[in-house]
C-alpha atoms as a PDB file:
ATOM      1  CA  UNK A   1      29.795  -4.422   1.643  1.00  0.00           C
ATOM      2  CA  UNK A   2      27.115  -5.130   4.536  1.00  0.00           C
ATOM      3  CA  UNK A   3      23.519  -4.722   3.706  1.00  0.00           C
ATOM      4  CA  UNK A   4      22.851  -2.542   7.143  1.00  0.00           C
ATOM      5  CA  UNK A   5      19.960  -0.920   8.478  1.00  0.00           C
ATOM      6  CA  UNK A   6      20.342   2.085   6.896  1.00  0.00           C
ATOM      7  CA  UNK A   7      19.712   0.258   3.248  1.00  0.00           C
ATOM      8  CA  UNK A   8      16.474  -0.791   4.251  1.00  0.00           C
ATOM      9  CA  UNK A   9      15.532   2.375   5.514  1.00  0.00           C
ATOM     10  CA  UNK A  10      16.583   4.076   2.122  1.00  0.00           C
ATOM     11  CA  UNK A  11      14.736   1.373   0.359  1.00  0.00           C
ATOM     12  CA  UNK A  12      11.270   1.454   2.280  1.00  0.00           C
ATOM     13  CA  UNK A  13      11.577   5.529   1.840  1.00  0.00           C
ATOM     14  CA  UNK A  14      11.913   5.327  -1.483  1.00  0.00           C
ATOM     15  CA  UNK A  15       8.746   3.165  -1.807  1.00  0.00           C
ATOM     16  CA  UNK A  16       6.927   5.065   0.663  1.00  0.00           C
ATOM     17  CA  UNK A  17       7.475   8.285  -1.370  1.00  0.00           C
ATOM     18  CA  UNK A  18       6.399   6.456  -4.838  1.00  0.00           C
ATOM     19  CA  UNK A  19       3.317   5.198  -3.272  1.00  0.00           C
ATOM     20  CA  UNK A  20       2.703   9.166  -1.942  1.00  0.00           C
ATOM     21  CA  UNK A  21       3.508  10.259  -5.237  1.00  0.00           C
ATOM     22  CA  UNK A  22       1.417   7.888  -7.177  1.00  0.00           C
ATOM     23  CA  UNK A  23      -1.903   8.398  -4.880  1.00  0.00           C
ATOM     24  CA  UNK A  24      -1.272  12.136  -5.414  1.00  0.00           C
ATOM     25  CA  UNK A  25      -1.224  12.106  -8.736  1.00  0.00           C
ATOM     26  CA  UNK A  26      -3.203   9.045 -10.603  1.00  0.00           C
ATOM     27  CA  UNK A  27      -6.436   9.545 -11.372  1.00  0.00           C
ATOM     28  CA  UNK A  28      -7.198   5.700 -11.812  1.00  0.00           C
ATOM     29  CA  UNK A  29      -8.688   4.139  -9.479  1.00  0.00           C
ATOM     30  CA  UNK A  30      -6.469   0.940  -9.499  1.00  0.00           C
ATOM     31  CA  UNK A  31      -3.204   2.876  -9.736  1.00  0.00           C
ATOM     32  CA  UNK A  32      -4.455   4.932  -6.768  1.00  0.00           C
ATOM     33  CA  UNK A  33      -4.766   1.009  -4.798  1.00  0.00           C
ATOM     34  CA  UNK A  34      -1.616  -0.135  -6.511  1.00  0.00           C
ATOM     35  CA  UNK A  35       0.240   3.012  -4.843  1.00  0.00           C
ATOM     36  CA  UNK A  36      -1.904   2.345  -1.481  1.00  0.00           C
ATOM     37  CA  UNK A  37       0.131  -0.964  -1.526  1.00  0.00           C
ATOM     38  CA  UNK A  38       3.890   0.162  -1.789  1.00  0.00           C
ATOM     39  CA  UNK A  39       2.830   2.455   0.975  1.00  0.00           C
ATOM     40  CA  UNK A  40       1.708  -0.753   3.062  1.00  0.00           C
ATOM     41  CA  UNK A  41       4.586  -2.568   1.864  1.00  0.00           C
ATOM     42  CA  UNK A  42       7.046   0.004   3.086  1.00  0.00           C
ATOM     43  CA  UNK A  43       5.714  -0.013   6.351  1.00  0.00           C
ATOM     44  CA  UNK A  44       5.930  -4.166   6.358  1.00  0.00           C
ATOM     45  CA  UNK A  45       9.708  -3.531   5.331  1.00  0.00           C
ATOM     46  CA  UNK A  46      10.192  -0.940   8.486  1.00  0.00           C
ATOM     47  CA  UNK A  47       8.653  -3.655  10.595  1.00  0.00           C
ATOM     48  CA  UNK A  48      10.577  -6.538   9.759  1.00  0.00           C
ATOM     49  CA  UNK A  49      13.959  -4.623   9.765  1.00  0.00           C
ATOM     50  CA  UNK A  50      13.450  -2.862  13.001  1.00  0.00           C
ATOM     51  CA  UNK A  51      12.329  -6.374  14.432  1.00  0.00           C
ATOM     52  CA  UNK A  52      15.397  -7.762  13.322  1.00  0.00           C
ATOM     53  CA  UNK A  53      18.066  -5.122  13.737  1.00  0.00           C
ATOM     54  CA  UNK A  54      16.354  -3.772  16.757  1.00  0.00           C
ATOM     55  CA  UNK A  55      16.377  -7.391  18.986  1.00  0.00           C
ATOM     56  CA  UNK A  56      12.216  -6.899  19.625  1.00  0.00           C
ATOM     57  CA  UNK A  57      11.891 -10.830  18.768  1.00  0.00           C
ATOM     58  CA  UNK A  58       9.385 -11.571  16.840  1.00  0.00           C
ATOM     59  CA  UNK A  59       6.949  -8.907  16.942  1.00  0.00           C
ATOM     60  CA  UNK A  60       8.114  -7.185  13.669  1.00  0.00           C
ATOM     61  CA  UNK A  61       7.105 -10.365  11.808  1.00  0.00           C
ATOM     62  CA  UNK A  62       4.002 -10.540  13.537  1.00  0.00           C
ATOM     63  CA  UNK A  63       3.131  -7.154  12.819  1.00  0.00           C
ATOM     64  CA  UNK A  64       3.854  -7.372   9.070  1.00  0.00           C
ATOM     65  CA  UNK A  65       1.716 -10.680   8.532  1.00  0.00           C
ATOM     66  CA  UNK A  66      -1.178  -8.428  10.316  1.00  0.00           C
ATOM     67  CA  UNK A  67      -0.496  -6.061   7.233  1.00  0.00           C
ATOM     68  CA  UNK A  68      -0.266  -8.630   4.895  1.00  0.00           C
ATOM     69  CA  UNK A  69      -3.705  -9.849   5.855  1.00  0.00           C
ATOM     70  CA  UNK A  70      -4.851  -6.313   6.049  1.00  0.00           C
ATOM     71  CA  UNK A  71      -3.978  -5.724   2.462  1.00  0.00           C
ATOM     72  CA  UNK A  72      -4.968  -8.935   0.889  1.00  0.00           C
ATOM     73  CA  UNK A  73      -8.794  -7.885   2.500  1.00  0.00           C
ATOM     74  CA  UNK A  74      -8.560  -4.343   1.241  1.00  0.00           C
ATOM     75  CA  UNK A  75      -7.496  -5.569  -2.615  1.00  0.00           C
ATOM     76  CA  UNK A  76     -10.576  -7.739  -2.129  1.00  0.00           C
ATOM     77  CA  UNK A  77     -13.010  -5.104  -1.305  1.00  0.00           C
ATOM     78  CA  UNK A  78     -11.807  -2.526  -3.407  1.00  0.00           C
ATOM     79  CA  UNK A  79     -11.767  -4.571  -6.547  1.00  0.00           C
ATOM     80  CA  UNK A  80     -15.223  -5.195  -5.546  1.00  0.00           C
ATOM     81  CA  UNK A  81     -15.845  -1.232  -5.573  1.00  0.00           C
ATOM     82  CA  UNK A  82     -13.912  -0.689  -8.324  1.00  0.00           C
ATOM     83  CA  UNK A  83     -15.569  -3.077 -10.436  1.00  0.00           C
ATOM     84  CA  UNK A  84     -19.005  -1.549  -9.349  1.00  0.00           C
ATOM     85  CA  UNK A  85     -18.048   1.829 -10.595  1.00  0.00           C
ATOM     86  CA  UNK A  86     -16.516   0.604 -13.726  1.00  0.00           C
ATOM     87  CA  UNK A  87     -20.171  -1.473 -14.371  1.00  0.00           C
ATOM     88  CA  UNK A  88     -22.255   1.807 -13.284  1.00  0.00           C
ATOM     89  CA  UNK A  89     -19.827   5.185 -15.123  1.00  0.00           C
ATOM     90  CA  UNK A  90     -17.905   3.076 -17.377  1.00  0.00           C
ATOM     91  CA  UNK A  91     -14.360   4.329 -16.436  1.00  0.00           C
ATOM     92  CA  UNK A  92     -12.339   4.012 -12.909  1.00  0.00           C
ATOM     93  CA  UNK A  93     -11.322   7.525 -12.857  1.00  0.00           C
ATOM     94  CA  UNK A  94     -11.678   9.000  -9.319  1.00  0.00           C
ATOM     95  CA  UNK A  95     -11.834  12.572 -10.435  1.00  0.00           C
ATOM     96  CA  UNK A  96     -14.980  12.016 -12.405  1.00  0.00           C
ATOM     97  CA  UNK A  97     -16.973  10.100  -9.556  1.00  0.00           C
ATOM     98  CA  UNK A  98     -19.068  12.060  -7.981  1.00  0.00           C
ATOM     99  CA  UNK A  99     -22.257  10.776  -8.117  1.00  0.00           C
ATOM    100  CA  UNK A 100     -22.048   7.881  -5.624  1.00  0.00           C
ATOM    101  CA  UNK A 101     -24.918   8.572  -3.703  1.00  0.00           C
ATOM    102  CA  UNK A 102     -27.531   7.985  -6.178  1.00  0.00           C
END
């Protein structure tokens, strides 16, 4: 059995809709991120796939190291936030922060 195109595309769906699922329903602020990341990871999987089964050269690759960098920068600044609100409320839940203003 081949691992085809169509494996890949199951696979980064499947992540896609977890991440969807777990930003919809978590009210942790870190599970929200963690779930913002199989999102960005599914896209990095459509990338590199359609690069390679699609003949575009290299731009697939290049695109998902763009990604890559875009979500090691993001982890960065929202731990940052995340540990702010966890100093200032005492708990990361994002239902319960409302007073950010102030």
């Amino acid at each position: 059995m081949e691992v085809g195109l169509t494996h890949f595309l199951v696979l980064s769906a499947i992540l896609f809709s977890l991440g969807i699922f777990g930003i919809a329903t978590r009210k942790n602020a870190i599970m929200v991120l963690m779930s913002l990341e199989l999102i960005m990871n599914s896209a990095n999987i459509n990338f590199v796939v359609f690069s390679r089964f699609g003949n575009f050269q290299i731009e697939g690759q290049v695109f998902a190291l763009f990604v890559m960098i875009l979500a090691a920068a993001e982890v960065a600044i929202a731990l940052a936030i995340v540990l702010n609100i966890y100093q200032n409320f005492r708990h990361v839940n994002v239902d319960e922060i409302k007073d950010l203003k102030g």
